[in-house]
C-alpha atoms as a PDB file:
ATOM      1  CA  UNK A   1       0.000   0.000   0.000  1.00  0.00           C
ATOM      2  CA  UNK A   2       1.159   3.506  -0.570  1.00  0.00           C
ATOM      3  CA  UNK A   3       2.131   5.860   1.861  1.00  0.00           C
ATOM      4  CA  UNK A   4       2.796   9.209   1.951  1.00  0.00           C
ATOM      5  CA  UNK A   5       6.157  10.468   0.970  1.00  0.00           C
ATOM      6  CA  UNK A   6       7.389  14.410   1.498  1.00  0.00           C
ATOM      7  CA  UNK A   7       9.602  16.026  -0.295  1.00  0.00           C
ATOM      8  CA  UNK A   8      10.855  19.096  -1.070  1.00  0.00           C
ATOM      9  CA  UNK A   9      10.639  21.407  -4.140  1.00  0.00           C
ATOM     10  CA  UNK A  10      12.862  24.152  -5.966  1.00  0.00           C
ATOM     11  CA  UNK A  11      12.025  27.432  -4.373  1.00  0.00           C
ATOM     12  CA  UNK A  12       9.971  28.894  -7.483  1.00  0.00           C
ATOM     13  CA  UNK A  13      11.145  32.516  -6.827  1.00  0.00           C
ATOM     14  CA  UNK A  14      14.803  32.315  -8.477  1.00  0.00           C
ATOM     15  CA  UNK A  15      13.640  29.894 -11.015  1.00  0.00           C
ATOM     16  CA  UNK A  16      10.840  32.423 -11.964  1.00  0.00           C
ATOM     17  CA  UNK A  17      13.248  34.963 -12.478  1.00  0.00           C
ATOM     18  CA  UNK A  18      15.637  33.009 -14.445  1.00  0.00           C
ATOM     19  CA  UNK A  19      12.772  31.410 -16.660  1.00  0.00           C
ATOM     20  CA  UNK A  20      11.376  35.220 -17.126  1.00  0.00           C
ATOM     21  CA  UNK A  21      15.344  36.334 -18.028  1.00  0.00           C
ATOM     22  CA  UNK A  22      15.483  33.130 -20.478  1.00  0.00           C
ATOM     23  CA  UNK A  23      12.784  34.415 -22.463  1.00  0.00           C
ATOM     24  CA  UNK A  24      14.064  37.553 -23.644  1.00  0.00           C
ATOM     25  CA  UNK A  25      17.632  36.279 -23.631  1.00  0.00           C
ATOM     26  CA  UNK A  26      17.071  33.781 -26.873  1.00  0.00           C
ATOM     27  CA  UNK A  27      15.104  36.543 -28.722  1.00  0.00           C
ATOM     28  CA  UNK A  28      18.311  39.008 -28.028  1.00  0.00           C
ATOM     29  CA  UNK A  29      20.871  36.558 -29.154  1.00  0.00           C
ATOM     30  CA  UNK A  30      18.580  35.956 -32.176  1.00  0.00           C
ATOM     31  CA  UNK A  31      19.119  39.593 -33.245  1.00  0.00           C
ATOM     32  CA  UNK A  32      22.436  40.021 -32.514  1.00  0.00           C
ATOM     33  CA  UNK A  33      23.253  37.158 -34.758  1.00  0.00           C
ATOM     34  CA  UNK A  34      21.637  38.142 -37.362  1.00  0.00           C
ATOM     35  CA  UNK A  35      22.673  41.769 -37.100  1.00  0.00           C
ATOM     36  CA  UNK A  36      26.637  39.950 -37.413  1.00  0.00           C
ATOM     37  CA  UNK A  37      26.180  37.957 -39.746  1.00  0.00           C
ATOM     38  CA  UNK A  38      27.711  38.761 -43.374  1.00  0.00           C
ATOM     39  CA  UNK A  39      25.447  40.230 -45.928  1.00  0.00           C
ATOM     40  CA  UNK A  40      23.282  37.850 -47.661  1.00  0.00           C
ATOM     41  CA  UNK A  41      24.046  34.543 -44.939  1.00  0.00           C
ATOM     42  CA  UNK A  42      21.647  33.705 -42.251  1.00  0.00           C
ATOM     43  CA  UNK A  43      23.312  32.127 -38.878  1.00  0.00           C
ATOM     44  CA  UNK A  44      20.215  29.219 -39.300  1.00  0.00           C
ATOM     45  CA  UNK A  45      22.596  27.028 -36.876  1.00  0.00           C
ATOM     46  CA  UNK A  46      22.535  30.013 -34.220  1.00  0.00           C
ATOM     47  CA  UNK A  47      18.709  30.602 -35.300  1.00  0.00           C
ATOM     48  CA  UNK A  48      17.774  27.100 -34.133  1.00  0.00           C
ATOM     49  CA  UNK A  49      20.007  26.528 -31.212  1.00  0.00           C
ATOM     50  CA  UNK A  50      18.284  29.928 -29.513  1.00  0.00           C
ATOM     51  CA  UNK A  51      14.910  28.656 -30.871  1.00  0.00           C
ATOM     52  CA  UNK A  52      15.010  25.395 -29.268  1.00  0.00           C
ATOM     53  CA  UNK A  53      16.308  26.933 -25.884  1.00  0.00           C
ATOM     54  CA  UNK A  54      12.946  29.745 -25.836  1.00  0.00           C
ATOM     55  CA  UNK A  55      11.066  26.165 -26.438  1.00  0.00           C
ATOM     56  CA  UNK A  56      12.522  24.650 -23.450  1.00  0.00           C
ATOM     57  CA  UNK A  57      11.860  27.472 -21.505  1.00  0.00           C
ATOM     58  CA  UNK A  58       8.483  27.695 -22.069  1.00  0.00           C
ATOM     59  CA  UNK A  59       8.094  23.933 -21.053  1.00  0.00           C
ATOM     60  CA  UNK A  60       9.866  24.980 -17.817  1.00  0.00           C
ATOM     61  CA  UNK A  61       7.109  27.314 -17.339  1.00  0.00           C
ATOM     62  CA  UNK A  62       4.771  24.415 -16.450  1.00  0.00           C
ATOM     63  CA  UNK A  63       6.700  23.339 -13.746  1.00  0.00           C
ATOM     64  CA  UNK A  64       5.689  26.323 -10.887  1.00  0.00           C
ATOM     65  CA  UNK A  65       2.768  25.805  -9.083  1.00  0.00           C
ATOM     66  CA  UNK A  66       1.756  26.951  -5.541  1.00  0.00           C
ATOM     67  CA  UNK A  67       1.177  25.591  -2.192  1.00  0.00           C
ATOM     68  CA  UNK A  68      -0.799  27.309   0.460  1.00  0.00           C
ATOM     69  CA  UNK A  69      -0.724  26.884   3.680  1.00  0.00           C
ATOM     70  CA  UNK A  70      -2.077  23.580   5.334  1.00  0.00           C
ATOM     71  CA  UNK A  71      -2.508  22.206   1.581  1.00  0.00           C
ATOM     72  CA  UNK A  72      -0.624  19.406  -0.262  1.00  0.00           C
ATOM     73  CA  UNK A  73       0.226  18.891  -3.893  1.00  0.00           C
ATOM     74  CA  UNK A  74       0.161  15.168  -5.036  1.00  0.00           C
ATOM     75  CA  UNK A  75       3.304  14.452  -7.764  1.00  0.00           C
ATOM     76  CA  UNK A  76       3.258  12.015  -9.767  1.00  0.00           C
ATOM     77  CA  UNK A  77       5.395  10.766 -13.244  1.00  0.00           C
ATOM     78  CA  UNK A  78       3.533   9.179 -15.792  1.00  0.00           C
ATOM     79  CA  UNK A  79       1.162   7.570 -13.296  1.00  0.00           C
ATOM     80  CA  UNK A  80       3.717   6.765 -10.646  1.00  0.00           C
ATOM     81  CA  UNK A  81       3.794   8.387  -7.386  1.00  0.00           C
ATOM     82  CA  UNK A  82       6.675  10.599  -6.745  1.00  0.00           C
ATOM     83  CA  UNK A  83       5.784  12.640  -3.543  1.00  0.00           C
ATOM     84  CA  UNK A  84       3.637  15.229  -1.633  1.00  0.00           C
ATOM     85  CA  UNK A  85       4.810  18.651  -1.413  1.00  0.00           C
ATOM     86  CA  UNK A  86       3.807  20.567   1.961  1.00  0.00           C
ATOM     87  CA  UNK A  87       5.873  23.374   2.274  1.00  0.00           C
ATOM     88  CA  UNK A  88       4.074  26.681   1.501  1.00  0.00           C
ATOM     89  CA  UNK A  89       5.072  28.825  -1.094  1.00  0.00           C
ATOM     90  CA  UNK A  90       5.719  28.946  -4.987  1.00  0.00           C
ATOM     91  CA  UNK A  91       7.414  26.117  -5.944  1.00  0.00           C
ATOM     92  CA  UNK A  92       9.272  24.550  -9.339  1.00  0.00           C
ATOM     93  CA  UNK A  93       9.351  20.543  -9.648  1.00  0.00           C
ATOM     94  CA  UNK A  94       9.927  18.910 -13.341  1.00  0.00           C
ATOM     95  CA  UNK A  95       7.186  19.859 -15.521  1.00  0.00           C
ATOM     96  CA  UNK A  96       6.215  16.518 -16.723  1.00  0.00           C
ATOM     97  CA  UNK A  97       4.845  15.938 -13.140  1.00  0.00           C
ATOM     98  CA  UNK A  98       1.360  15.736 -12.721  1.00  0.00           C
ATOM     99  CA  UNK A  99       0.117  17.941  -9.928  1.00  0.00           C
ATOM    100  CA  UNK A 100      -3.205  17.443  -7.720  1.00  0.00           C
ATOM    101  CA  UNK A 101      -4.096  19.615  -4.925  1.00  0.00           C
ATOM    102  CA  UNK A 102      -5.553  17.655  -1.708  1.00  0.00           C
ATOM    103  CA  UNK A 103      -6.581  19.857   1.412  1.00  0.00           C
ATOM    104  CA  UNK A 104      -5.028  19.228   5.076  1.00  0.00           C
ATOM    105  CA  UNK A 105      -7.347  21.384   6.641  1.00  0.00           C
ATOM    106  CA  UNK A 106      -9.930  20.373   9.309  1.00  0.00           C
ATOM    107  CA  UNK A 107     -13.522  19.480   7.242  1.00  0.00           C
ATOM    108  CA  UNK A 108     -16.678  18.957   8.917  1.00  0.00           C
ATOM    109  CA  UNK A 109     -20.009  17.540   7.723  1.00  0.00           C
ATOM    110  CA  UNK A 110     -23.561  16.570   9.281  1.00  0.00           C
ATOM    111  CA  UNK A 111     -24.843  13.680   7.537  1.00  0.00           C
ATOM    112  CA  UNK A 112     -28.621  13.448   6.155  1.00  0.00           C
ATOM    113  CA  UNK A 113     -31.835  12.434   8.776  1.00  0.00           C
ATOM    114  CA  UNK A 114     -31.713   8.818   8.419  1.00  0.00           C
ATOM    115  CA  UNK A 115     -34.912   6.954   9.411  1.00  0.00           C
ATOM    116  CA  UNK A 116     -33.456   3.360  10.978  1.00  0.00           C
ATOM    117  CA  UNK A 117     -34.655   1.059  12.950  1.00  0.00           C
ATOM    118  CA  UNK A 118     -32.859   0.979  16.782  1.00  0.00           C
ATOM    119  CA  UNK A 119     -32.017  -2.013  19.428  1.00  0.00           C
ATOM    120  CA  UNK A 120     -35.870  -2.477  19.653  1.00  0.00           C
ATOM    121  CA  UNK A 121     -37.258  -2.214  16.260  1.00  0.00           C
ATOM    122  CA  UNK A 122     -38.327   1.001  16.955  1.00  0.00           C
ATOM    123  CA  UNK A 123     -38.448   3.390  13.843  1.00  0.00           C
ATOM    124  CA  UNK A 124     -35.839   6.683  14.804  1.00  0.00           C
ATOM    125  CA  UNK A 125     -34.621   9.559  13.030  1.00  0.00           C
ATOM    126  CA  UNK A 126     -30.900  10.163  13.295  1.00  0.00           C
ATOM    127  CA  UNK A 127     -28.074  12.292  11.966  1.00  0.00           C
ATOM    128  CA  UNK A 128     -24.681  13.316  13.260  1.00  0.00           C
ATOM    129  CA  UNK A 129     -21.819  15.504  12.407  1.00  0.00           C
ATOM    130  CA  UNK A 130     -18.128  14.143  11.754  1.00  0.00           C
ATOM    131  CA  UNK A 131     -15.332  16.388  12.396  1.00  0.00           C
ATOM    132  CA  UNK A 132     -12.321  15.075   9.673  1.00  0.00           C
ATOM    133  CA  UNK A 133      -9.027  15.825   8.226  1.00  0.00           C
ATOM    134  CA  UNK A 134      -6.684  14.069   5.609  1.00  0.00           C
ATOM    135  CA  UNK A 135      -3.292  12.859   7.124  1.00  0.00           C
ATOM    136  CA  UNK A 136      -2.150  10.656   4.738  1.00  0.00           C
ATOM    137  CA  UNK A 137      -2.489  12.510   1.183  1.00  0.00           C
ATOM    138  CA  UNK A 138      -0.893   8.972  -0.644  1.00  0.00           C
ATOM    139  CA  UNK A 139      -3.611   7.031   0.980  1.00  0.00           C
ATOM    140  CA  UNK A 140      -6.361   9.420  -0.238  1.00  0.00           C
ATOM    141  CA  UNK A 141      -5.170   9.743  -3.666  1.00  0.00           C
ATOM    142  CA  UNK A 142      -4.534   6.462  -5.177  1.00  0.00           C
ATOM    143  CA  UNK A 143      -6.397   4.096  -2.615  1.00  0.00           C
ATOM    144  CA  UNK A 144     -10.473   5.104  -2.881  1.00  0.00           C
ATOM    145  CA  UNK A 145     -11.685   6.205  -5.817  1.00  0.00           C
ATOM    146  CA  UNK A 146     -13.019   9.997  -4.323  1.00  0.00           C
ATOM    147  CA  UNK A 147     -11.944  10.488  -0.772  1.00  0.00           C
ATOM    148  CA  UNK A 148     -14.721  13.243   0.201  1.00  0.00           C
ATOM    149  CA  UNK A 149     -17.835  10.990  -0.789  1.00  0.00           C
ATOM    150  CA  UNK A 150     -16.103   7.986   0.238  1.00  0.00           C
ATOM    151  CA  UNK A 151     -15.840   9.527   4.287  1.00  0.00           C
ATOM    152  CA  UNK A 152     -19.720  10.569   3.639  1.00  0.00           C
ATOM    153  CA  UNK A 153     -20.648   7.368   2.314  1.00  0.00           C
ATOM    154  CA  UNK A 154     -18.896   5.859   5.033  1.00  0.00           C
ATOM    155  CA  UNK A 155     -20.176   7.946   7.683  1.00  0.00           C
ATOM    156  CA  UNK A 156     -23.335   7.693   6.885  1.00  0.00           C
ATOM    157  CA  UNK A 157     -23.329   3.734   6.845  1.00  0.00           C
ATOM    158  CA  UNK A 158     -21.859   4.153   9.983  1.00  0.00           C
ATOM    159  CA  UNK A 159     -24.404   6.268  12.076  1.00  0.00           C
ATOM    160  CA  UNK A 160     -27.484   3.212  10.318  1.00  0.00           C
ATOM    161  CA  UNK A 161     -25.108   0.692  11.881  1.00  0.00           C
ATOM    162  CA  UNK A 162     -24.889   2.492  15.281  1.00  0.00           C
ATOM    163  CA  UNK A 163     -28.615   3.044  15.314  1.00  0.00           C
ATOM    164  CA  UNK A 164     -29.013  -0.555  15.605  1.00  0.00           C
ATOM    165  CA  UNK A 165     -26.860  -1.491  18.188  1.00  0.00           C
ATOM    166  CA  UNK A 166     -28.454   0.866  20.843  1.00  0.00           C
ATOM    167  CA  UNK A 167     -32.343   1.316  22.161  1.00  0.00           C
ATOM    168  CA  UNK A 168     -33.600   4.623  21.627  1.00  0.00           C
ATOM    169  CA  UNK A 169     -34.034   5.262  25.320  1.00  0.00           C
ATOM    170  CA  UNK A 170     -32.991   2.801  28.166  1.00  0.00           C
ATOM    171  CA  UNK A 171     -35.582   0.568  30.347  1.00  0.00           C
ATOM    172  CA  UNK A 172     -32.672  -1.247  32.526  1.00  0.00           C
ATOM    173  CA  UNK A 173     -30.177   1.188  34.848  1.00  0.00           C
ATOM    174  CA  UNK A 174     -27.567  -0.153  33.187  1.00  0.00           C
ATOM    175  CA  UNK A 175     -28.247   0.016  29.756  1.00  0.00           C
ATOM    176  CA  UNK A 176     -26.599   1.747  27.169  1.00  0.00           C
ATOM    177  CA  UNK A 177     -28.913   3.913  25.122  1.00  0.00           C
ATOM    178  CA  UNK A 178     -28.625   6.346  22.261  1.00  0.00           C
ATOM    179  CA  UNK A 179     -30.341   9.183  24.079  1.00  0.00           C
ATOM    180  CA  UNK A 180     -29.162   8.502  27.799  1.00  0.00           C
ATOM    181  CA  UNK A 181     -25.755   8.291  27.197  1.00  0.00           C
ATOM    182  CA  UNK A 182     -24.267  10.537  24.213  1.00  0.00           C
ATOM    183  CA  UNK A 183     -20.616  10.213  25.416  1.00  0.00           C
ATOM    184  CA  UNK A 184     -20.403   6.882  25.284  1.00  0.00           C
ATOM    185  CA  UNK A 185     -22.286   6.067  22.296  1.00  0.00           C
ATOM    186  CA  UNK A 186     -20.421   9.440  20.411  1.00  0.00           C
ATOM    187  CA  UNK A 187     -16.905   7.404  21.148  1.00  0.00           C
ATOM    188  CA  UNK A 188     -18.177   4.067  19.606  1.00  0.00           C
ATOM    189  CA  UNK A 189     -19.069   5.952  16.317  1.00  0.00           C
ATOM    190  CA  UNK A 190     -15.723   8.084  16.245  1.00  0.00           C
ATOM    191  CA  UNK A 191     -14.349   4.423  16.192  1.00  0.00           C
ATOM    192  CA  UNK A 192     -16.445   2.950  14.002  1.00  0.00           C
ATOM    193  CA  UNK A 193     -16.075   5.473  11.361  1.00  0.00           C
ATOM    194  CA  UNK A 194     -12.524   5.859  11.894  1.00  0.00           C
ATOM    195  CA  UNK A 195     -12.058   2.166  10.857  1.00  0.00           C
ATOM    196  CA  UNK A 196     -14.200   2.938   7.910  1.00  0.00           C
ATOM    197  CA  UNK A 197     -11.712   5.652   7.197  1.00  0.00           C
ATOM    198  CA  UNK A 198      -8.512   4.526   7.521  1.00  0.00           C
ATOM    199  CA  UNK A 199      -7.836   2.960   4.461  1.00  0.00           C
ATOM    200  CA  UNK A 200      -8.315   6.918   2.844  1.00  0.00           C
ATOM    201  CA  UNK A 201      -5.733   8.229   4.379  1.00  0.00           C
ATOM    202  CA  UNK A 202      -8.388  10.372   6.601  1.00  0.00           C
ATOM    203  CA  UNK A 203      -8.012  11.125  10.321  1.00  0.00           C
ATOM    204  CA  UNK A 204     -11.785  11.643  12.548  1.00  0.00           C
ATOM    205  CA  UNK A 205     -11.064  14.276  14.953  1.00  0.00           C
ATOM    206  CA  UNK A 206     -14.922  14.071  16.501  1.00  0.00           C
ATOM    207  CA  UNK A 207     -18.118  12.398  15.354  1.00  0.00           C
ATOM    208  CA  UNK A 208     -21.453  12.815  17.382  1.00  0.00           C
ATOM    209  CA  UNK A 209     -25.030  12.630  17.071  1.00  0.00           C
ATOM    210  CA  UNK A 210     -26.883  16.075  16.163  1.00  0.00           C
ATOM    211  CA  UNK A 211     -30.373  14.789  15.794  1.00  0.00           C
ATOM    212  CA  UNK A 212     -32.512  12.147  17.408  1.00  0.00           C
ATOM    213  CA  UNK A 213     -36.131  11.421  16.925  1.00  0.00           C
ATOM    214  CA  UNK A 214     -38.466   8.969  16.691  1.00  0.00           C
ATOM    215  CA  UNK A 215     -40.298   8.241  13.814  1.00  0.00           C
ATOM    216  CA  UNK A 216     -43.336  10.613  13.164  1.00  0.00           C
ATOM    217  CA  UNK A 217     -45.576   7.896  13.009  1.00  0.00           C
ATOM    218  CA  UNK A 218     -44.753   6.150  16.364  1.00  0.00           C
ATOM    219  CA  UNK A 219     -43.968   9.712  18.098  1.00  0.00           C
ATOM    220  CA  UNK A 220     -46.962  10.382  19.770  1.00  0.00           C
ATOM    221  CA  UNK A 221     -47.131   6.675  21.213  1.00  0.00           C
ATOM    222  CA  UNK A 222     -43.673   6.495  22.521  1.00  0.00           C
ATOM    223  CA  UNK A 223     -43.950  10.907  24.029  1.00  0.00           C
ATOM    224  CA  UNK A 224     -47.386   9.019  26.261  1.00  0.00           C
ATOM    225  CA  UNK A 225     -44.650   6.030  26.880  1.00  0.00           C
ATOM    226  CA  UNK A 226     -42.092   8.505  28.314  1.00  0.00           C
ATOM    227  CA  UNK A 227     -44.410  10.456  30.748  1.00  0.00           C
ATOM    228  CA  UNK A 228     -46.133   7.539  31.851  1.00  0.00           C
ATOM    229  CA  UNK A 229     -42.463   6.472  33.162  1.00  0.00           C
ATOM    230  CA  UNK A 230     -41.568   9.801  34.408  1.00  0.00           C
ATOM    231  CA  UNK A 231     -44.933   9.724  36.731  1.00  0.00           C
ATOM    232  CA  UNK A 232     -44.363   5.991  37.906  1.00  0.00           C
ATOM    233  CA  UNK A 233     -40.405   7.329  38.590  1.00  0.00           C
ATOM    234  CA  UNK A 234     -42.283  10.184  40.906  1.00  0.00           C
ATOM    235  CA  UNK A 235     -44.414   8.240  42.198  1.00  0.00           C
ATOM    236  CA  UNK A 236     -42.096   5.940  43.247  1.00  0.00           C
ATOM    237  CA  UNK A 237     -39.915   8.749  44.811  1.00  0.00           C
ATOM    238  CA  UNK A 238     -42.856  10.396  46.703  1.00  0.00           C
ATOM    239  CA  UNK A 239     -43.839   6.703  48.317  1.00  0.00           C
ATOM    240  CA  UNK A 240     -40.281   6.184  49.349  1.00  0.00           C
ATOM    241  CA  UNK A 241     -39.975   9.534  51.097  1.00  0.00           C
ATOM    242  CA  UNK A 242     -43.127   9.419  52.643  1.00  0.00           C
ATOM    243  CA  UNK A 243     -43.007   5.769  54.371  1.00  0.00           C
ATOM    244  CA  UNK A 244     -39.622   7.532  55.638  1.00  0.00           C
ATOM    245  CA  UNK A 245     -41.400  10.283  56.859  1.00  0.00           C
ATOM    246  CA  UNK A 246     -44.176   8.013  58.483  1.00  0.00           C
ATOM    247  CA  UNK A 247     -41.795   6.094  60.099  1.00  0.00           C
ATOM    248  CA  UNK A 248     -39.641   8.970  61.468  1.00  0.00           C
ATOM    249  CA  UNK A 249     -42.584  10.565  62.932  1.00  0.00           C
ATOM    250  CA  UNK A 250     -44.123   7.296  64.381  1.00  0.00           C
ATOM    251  CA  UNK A 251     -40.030   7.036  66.004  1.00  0.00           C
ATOM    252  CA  UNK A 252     -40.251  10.609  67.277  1.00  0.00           C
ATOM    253  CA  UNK A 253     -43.722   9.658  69.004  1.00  0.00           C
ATOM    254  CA  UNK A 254     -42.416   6.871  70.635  1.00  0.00           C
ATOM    255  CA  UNK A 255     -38.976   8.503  72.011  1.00  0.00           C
ATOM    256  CA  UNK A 256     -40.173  11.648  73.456  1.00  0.00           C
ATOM    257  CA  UNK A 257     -43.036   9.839  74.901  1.00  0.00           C
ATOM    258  CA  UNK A 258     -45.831  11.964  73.196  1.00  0.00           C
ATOM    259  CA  UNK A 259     -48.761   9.851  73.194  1.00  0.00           C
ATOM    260  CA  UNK A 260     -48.660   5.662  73.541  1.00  0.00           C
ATOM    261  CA  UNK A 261     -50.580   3.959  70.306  1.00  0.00           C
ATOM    262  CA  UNK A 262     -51.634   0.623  69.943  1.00  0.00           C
ATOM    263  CA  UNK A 263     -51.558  -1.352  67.105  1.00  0.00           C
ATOM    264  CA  UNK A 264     -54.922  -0.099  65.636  1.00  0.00           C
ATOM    265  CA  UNK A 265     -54.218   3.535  66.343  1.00  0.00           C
ATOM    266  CA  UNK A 266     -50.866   3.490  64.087  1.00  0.00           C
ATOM    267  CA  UNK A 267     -52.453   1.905  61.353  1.00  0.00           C
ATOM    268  CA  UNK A 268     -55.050   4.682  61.264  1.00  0.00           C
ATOM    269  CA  UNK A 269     -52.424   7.438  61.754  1.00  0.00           C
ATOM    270  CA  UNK A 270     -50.147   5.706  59.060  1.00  0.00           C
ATOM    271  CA  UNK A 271     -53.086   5.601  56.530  1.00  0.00           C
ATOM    272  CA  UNK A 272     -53.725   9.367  57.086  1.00  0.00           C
ATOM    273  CA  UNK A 273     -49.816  10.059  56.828  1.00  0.00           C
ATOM    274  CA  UNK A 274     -49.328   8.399  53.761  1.00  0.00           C
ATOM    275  CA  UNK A 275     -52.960   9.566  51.989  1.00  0.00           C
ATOM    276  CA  UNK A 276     -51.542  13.256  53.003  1.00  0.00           C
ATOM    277  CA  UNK A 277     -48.281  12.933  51.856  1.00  0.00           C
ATOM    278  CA  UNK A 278     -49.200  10.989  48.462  1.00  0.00           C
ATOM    279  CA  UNK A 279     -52.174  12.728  47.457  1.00  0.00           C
ATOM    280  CA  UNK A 280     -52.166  15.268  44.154  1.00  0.00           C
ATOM    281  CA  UNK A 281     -54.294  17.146  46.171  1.00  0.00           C
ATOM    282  CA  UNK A 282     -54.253  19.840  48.854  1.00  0.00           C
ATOM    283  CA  UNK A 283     -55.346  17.513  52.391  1.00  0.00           C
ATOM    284  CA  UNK A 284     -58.325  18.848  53.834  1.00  0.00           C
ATOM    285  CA  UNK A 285     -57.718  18.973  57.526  1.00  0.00           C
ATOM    286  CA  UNK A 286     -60.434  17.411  60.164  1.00  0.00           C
ATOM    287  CA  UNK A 287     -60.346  18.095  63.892  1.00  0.00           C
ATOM    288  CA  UNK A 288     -60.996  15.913  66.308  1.00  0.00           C
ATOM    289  CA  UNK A 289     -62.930  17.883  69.110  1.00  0.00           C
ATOM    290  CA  UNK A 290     -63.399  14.666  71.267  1.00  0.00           C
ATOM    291  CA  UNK A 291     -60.777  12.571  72.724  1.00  0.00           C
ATOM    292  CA  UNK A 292     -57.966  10.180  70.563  1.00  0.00           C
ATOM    293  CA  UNK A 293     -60.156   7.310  71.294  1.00  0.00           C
ATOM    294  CA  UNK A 294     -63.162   8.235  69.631  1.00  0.00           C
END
C-alpha cells in the first residue's frame, strides 16, 4: 500500500526569475546574430540553437505551481507516485509531473436524517456531524476512488449501523442507550467510522449525534410512553420519602413519649400520613374535638 512520501521542491522565486530572463535572452541573441552575420548569410545554426532553448523554456514554465498553507500537492510521473509537497510557497518541480491539490485542513459535515430502525425495532430519526481531516495525502489519492464521498458514504453507513446497536431510550439502569448516554455512544461511532476511514488516508477528529427522533408515526405513542415512566419514577420517589417520613414521625412519638398507640391507632395514623403525603391534592384537615379514642 502507498504511503505518503514528502519532499521538497525548488524554491519557485529564483527559477521564476531566471525562466522570465530566459525568455528575452534567446530573442536578443537571435538579433544580434543576425545583425553579425555577413550580408546575404543567415546564422540558421545560431537561429535554431536559440529557438530550441525559448522552447525549453516555455516547457519549464509548467513546472511552478503553488502551495498554500495547510494544503498538499500530489506528484506524480507518468502515473507513478513521486511525492507530496507541503511546504508553503511557490514552488518549481519537473514539468512533466502531474500535480493534484488535496486539502489538510480540518472538514466537517452533518450527515442526512436517516430513518433506521434501533435495538428495539423502533423506527428513529438520526443524523450526526463528523469532524475530519486528511493525514495521509498517498492514501487518499490512489487508494479510494473519491476520498470526500467515500468519508460521507462511510459515515453515513456508519451512524445506520450504530442506530441498531443501541435502544432509543434505556428501560434497565444499566443500559446503554442512544439518548441517555451521548458520550459513550459518540466514542463508539468516532471508532467505528474511523475504521471505515482509515484505508483513505483520513483522520476523525470528533463524530457525534446532532439529531434524534423517533419516527413521526410512532412519536406520539412512545412521548405518552415517556411520561407515563416519568410519573411511575415520581411516584415511586414520593412513596419512598413518605413511608420515611411516616416512620420517622411514628419514632419521634415513641422517644419523646408523646402519646402511647396501639396497634390499631398506628395503622389509622399511618393511613392518614401516607394519603396526606401521596395525594395530588391539597389535604383537607379534620379536627378531632373529642378525645384520641373516639
Amino acid at each position: 500500500m502507498l504511503k505518503e512520501k514528502v519532499v521538497h521542491a525548488m524554491n519557485g522565486i529564483p527559477v521564476l526569475l531566471l525562466t522570465l530572463a530566459m525568455l528575452v535572452i534567446p530573442i536578443w541573441m537571435i538579433v544580434q546574430a543576425a545583425k553579425s552575420a555577413p550580408d546575404g548569410e543567415k546564422p540558421v545554426g545560431i537561429i535554431m540553437l536559440w529557438v530550441v532553448v525559448w522552447i525549453a523554456d516555455l516547457i519549464c514554465l509548467a513546472g511552478f505551481f503553488t502551495v498554500a498553507p495547510n494544503m498538499g500537492q500530489v506528484l506524480t510521473l507518468f502515473g507513478k507516485y513521486v511525492g507530496t509537497v507541503v511546504e508553503p510557497g511557490l514552488k518549481w518541480a519537473n514539468p512533466f509531473y502531474s500535480k493534484k491539490p488535496v486539502s489538510l485542513r480540518v472538514r466537517n459535515f452533518e450527515t442526512s436524517k436517516m430513518k433506521v430502525n434501533d435495538q428495539d425495532g423502533n423506527p428513529i430519526e438520526i443524523a450526526a456531524v463528523v469532524v475530519w481531516k486528511v493525514v495521509d495525502t498517498a492514501e487518499a489519492v490512489f487508494h479510494v476512488d473519491n476520498y470526500e464521498n467515500y468519508v460521507h458514504v462511510q459515515s453515513e453507513a456508519a451512524v445506520r449501523n450504530l442506530a441498531t446497536a443501541y435502544p432509543y431510550d434505556s428501560h434497565e439502569e444499566h443500559q446503554v442507550s442512544l439518548r441517555g448516554h451521548t458520550a459513550t455512544v459518540a466514542s463508539h461511532l468516532k471508532t467505528e467510522i474511523q475504521e471505515r476511514l482509515s484505508v483513505a488516508g483520513v483522520e476523525v477528529i470528533e463524530a457525534r449525534i446532532s439529531y434524534l427522533a423517533y419516527a413521526p408515526e410512532i412519536a406520539a405513542a412512545m412521548l405518552r410512553r415517556q411520561q407515563a415512566a416519568a410519573v411511575i419514577a415520581a411516584r415511586q420517589k414520593i412513596v419512598e420519602g413518605a413511608v420515611g417520613m411516616v416512620e420517622m414521625a411514628l419514632d419521634q412519638l415513641a422517644l419523646k413519649k408523646v402519646v402511647d398507640l396501639d396497634g390499631e391507632q398506628k395503622a389509622a395514623m399511618v393511613s392518614n400520613l401516607l394519603v396526606v403525603l401521596c395525594s395530588e391534592t391539597t389535604a383537607q384537615p379534620v379536627l378531632n374535638a373529642g378525645t384520641i379514642h373516639q
